[in-house]
N, C-alpha and C. Protein backbone atom coordinates (compact mmCIF):
# COMPACT_ATOMS: atom_id res chain seq x y z
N UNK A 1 -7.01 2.30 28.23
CA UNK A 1 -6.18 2.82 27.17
C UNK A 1 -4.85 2.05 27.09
N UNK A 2 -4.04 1.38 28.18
CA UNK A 2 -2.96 1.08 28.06
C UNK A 2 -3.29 -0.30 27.55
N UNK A 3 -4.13 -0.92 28.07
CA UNK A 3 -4.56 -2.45 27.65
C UNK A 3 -4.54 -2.38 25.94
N UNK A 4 -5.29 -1.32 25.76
CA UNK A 4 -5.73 -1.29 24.17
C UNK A 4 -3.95 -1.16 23.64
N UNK A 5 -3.30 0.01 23.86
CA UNK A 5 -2.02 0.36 23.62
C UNK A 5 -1.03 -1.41 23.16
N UNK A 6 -1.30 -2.21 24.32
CA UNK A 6 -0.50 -3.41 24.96
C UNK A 6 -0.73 -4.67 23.74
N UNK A 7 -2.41 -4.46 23.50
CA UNK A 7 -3.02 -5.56 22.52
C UNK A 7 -2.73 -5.08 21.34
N UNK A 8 -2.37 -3.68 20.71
CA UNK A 8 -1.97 -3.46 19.48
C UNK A 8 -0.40 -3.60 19.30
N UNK A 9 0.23 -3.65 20.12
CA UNK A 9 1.64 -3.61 20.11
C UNK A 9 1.97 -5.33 19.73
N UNK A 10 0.78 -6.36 20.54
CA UNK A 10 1.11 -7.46 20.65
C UNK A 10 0.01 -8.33 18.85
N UNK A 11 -0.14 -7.09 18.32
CA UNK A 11 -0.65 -7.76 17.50
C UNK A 11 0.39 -8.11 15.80
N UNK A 12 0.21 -8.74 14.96
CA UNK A 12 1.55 -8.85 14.14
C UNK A 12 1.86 -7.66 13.07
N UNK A 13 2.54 -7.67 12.50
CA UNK A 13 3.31 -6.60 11.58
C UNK A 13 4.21 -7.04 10.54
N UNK A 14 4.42 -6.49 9.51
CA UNK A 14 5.47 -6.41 8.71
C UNK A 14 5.82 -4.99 7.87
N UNK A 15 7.69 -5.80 7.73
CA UNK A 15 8.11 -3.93 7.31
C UNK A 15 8.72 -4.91 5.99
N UNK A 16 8.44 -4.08 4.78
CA UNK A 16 9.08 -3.99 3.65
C UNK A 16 9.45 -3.33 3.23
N UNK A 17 11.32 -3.13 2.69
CA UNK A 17 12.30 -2.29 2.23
C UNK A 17 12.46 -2.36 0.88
N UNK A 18 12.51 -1.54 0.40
CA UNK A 18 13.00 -1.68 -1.38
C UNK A 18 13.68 -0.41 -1.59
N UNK A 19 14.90 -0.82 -3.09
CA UNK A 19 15.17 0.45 -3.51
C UNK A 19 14.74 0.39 -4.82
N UNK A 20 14.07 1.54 -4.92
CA UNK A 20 13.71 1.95 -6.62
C UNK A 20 14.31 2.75 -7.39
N UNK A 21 14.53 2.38 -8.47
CA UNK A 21 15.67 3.43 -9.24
C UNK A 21 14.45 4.18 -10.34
N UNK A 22 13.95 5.42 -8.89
CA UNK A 22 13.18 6.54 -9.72
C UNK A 22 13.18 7.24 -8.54
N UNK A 23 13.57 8.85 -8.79
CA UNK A 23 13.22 9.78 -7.70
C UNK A 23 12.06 9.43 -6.58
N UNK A 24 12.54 9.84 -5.62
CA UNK A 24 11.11 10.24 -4.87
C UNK A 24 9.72 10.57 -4.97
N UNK A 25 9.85 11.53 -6.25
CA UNK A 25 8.63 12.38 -6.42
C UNK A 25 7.81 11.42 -7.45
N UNK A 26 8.71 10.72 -8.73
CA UNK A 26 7.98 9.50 -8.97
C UNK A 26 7.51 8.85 -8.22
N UNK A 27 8.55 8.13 -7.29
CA UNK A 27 7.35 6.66 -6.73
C UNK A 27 6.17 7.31 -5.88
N UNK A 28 6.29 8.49 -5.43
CA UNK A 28 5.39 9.05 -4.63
C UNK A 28 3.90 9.13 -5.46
N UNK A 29 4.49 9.81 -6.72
CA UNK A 29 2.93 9.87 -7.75
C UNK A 29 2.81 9.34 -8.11
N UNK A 30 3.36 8.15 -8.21
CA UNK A 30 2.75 6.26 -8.47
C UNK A 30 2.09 6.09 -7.80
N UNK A 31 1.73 6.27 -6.22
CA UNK A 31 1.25 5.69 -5.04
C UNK A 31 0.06 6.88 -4.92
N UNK A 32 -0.15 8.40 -5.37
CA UNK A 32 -1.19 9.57 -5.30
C UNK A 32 -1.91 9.80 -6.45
N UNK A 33 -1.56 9.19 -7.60
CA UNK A 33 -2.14 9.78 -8.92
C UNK A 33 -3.00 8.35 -9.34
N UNK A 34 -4.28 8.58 -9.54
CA UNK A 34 -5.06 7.64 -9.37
C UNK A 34 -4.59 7.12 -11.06
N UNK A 35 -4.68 7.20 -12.27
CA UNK A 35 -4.35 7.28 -13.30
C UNK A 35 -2.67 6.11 -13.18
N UNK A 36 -1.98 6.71 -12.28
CA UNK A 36 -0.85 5.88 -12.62
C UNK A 36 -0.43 4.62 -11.73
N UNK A 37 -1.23 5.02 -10.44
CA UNK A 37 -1.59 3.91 -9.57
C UNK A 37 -2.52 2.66 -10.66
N UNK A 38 -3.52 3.07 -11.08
CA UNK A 38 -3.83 1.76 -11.85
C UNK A 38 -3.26 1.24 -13.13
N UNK A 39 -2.17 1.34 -13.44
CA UNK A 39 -0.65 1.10 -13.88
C UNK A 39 0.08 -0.30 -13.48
N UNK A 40 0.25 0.00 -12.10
CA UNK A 40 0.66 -1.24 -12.03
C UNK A 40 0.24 -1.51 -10.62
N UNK A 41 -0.54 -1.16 -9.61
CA UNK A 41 -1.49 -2.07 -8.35
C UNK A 41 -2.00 -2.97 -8.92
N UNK A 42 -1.92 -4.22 -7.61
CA UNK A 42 -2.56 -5.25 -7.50
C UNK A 42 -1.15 -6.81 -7.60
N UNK A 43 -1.71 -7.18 -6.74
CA UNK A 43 -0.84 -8.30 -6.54
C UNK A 43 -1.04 -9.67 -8.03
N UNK A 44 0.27 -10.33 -8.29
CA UNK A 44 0.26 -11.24 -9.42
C UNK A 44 -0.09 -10.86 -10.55
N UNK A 45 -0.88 -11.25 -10.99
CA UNK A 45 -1.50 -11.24 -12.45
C UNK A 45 -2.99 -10.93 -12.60
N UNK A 46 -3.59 -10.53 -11.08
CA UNK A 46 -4.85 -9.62 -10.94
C UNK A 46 -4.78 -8.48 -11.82
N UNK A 47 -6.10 -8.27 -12.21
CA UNK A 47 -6.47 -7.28 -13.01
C UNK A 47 -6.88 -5.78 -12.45
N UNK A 48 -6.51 -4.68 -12.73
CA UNK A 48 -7.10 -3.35 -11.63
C UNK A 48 -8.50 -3.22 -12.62
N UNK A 49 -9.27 -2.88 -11.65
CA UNK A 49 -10.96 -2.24 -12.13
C UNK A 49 -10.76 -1.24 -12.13
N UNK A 50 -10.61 -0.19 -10.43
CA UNK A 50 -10.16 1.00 -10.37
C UNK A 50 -10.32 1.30 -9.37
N UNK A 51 -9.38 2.84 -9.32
CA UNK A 51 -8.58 3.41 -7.42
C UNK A 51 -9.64 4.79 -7.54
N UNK A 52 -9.94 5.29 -6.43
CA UNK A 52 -10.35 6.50 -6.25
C UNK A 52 -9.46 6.94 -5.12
N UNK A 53 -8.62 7.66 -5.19
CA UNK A 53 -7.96 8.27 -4.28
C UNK A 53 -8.47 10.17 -4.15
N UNK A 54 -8.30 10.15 -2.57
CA UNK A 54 -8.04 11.80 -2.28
C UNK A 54 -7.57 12.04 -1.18
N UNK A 55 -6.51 12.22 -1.75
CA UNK A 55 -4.98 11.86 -0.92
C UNK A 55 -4.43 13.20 -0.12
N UNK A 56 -5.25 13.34 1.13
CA UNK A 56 -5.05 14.53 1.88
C UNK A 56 -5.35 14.12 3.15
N UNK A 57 -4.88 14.62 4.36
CA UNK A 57 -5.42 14.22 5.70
C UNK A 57 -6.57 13.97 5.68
N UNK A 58 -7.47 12.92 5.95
CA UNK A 58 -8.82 12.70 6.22
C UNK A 58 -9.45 12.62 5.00
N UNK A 59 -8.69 12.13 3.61
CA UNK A 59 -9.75 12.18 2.60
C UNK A 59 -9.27 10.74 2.73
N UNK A 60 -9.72 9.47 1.52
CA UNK A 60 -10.03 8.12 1.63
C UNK A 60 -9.26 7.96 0.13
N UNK A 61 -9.41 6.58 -0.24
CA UNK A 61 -9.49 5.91 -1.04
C UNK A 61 -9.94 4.87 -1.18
N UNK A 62 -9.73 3.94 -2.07
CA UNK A 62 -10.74 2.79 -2.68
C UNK A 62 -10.20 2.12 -3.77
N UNK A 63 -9.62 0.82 -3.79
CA UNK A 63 -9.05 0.00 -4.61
C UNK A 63 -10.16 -0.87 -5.22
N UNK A 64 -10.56 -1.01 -6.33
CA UNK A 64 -10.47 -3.07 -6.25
C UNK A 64 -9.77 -3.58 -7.56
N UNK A 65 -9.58 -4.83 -7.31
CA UNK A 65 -9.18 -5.12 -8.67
C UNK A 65 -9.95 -6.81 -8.49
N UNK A 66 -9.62 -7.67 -9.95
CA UNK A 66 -10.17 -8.77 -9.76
C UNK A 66 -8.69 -9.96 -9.91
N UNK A 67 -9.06 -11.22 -9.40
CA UNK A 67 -8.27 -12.23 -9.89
C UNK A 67 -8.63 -12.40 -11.44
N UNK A 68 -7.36 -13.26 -11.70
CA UNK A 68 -8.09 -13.52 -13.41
C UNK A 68 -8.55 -14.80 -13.21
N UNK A 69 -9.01 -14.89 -14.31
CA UNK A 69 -10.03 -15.87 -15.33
C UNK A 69 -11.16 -15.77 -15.04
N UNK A 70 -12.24 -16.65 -15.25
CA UNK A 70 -13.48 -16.42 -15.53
C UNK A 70 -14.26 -16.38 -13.83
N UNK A 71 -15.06 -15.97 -13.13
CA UNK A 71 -15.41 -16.04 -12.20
C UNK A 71 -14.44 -15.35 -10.75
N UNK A 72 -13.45 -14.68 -11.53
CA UNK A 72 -12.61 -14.23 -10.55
C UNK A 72 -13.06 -12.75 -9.69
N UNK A 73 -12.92 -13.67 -7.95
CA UNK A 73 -12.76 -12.94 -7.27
C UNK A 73 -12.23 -11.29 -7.47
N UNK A 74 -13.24 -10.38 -6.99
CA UNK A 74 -13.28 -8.98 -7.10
C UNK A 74 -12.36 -8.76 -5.34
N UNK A 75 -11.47 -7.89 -5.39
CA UNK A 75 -10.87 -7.80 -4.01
C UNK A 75 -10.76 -6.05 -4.08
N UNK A 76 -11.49 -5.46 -2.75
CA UNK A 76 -11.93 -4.03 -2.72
C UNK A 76 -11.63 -3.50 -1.33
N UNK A 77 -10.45 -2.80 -1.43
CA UNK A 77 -9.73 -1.94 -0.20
C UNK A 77 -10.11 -1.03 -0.02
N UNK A 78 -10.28 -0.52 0.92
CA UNK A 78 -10.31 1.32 1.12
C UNK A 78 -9.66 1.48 2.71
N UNK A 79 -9.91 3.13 3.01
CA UNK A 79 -9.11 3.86 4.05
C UNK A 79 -8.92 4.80 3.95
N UNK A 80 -8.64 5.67 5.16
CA UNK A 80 -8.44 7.22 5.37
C UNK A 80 -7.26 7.21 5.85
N UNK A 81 -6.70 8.12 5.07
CA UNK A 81 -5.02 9.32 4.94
C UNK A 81 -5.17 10.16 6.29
N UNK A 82 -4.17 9.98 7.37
CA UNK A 82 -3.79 10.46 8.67
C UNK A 82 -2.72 11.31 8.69
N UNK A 83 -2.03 11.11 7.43
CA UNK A 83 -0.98 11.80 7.19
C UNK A 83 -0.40 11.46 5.72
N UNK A 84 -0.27 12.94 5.18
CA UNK A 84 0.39 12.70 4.26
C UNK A 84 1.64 13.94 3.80
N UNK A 85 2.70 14.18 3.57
CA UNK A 85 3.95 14.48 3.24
C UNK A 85 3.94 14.07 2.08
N UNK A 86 4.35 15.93 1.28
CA UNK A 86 4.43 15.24 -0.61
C UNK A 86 6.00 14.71 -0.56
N UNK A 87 5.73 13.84 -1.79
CA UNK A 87 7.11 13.06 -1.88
C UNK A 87 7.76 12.40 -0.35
N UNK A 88 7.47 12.21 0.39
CA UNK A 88 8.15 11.76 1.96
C UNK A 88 6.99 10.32 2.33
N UNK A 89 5.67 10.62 2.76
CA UNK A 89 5.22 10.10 3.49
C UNK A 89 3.38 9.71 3.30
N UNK A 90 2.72 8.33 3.43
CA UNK A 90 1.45 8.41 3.21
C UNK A 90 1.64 7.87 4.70
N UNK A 91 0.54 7.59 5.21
CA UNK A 91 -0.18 6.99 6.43
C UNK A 91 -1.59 6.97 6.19
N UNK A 92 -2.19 5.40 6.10
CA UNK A 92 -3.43 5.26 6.02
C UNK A 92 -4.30 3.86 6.89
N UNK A 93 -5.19 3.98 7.11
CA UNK A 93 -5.82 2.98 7.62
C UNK A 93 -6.15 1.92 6.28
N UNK A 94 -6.41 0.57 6.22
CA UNK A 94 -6.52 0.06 5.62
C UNK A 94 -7.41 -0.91 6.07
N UNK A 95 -8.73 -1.52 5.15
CA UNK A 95 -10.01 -2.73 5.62
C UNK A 95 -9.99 -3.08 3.72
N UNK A 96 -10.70 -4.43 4.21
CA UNK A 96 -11.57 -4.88 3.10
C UNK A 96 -12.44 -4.70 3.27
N UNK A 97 -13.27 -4.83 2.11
CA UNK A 97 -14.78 -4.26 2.18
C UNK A 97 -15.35 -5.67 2.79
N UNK A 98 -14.88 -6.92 2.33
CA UNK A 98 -15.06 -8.57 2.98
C UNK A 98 -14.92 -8.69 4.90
N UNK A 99 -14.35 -7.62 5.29
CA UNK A 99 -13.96 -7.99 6.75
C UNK A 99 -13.42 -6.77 7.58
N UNK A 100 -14.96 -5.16 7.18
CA UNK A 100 -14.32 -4.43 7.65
C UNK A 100 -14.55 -4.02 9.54
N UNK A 101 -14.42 -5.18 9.97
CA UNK A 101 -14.27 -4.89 11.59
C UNK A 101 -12.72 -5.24 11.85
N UNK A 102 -11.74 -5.67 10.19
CA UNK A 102 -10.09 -5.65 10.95
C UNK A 102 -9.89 -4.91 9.77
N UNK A 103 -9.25 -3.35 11.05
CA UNK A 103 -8.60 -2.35 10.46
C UNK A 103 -7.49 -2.61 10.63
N UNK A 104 -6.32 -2.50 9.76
CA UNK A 104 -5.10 -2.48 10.03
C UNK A 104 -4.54 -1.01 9.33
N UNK A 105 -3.33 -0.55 9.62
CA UNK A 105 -2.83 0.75 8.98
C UNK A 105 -1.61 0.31 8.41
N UNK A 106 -0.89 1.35 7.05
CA UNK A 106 -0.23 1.24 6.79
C UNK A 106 0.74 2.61 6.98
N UNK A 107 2.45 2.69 6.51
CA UNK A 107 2.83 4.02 6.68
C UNK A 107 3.98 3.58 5.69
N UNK A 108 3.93 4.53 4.51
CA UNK A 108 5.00 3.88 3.28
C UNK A 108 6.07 5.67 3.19
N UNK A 109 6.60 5.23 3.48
CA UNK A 109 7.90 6.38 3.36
C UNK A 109 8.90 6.27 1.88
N UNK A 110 9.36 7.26 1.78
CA UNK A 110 10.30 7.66 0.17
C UNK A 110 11.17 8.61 0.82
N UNK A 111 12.46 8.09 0.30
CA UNK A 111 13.49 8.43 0.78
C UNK A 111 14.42 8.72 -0.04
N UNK A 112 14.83 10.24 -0.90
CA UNK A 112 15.80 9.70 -1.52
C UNK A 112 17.52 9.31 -1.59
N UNK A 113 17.82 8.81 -2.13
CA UNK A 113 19.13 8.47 -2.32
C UNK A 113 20.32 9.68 -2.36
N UNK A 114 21.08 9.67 -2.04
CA UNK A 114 22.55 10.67 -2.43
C UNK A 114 22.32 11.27 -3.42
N UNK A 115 22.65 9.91 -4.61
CA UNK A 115 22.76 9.93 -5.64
C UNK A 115 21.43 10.60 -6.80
N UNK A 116 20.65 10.63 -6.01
CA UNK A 116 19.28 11.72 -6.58
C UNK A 116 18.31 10.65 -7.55
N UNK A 117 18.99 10.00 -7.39
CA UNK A 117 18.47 8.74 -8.85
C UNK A 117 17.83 7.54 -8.39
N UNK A 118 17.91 7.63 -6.94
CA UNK A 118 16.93 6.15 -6.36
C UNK A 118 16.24 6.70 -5.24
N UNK A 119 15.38 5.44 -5.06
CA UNK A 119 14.14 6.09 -3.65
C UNK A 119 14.94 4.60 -2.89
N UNK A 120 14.81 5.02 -1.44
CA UNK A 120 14.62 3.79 -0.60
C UNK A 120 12.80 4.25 -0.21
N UNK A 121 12.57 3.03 -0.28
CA UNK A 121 10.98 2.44 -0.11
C UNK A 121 10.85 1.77 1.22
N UNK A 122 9.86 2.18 1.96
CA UNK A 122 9.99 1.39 3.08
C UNK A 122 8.23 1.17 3.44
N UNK A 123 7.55 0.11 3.86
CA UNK A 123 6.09 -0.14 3.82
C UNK A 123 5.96 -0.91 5.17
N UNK A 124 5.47 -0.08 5.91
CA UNK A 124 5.16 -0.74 7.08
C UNK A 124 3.64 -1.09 7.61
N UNK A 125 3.38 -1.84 7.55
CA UNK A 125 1.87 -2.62 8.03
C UNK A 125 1.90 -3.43 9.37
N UNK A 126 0.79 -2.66 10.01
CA UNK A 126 0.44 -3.05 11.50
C UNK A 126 -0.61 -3.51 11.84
N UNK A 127 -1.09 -3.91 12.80
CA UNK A 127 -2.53 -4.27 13.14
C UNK A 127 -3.23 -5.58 12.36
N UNK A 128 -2.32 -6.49 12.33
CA UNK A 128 -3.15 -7.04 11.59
C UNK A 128 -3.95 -8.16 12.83
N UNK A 129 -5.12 -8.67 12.29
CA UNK A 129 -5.67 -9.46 12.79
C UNK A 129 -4.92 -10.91 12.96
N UNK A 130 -4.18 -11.29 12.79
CA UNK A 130 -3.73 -12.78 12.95
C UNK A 130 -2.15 -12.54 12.00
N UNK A 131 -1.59 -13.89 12.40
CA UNK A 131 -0.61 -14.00 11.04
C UNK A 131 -0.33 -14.56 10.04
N UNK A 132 -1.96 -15.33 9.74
CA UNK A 132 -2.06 -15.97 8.61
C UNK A 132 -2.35 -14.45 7.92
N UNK A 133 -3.24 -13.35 8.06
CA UNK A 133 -3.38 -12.09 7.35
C UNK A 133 -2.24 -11.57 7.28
N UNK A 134 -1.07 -11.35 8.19
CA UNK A 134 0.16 -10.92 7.96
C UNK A 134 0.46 -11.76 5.95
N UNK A 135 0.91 -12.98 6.94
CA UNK A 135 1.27 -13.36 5.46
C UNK A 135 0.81 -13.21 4.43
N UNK A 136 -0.76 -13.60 4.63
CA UNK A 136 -0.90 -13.51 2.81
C UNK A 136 -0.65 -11.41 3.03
N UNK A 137 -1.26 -11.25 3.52
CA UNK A 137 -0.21 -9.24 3.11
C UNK A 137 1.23 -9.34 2.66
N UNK A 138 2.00 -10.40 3.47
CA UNK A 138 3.44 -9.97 2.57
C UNK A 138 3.31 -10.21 1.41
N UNK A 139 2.70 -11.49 1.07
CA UNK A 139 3.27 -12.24 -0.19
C UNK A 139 2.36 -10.97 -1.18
N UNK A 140 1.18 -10.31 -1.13
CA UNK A 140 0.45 -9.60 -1.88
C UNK A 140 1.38 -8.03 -2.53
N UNK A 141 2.41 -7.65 -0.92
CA UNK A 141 2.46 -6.28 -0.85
C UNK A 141 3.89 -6.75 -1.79
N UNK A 142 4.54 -7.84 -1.59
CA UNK A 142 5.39 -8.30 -2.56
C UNK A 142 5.36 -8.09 -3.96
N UNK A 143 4.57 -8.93 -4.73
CA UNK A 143 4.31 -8.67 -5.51
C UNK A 143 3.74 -7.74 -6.15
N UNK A 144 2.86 -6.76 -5.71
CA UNK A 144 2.29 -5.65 -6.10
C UNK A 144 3.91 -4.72 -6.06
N UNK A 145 4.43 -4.68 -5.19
CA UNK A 145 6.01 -4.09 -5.18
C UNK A 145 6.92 -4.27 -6.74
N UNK A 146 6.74 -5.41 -6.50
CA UNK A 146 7.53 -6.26 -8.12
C UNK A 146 6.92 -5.08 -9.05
N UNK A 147 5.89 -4.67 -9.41
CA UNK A 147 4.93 -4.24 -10.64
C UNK A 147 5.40 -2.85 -9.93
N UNK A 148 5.71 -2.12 -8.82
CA UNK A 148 5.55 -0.44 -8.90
C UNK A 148 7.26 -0.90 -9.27
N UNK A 149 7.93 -1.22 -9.12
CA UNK A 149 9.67 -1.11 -9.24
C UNK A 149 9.66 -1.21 -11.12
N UNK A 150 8.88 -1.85 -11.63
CA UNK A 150 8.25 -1.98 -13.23
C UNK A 150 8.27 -0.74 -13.71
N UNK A 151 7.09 -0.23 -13.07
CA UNK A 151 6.49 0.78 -13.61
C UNK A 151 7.40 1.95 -13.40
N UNK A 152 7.76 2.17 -12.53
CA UNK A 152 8.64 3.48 -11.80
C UNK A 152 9.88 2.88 -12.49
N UNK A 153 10.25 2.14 -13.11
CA UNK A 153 12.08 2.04 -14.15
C UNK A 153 11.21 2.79 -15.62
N UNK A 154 9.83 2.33 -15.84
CA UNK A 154 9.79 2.34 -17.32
C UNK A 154 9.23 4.20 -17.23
N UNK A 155 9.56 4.83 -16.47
CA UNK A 155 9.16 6.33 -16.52
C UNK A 155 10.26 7.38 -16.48
């Protein structure tokens, strides 16, 4: 158990901070409401197909969306909710359907502001298999970020 403990600790990570200027309870039902999640998920200029979420301890979800143009790559996530806190907190495991023997988890917190009028955003991803997967995750969780800060101003 401690070995296992030792090799996950030593495996890579990244934390991403943002502030969004939309309550809590918005960016939260951006990230739970399957309808507004496919809004604006998906990294760049990928297209969403569609999310099935059921967003409760131990229920799952299911992303995919495609790259564009003609022949573009279909990319299809899923994972089970360990925890979830309305408006505060998701925690989920996260695989591709391409490579699901690396689980990694995520834990995205909403925080709001004083001022009642902004969220601090915070996205933390662990476990990843290597840190070439780290990276391309930042540059993805980046941009998919760019599009919820979009969507969550235009509401």
């Amino acid at each position: 158990m401690e070995q296992q403990q030792q090799e996950q600790a030593q495996k890579p990570s990244l934390t991403i901070r943002r502030r969004i200027k939309a309550r809590p309870e918005t960016v939260f039902a951006a990230w739970t409401d399957s309808h507004m999640l496919a809004r604006w998920w998906s990294p760049h200029d990928c297209e969403m197909i569609d999310a099935t979420l059921d967003v409760r301890v131990g229920g799952s979800f299911r992303i995919r969306f495609k790259e564009p143009g003609l022949g573009g790559e279909i990319h299809d996530v899923s994972g089970t909710y360990d925890a979830v806190e309305q408006n505060r907190l998701l925690s989920f495991s996260w695989h591709w359907i391409t490579t699901p023997e690396r689980v990694s988890h995520v834990t995205v917190t909403f925080t709001g502001e004083d001022d009642g009028a902004g969220t601090i955003f915070v996205l933390y991803h662990e476990q990843f298999a290597d840190e070439a997967a780290r990276d391309g995750h930042e540059t993805g969780w980046n941009s998919t970020l760019d599009k919820l800060e979009s969507y969550c101003a235009g509401l």
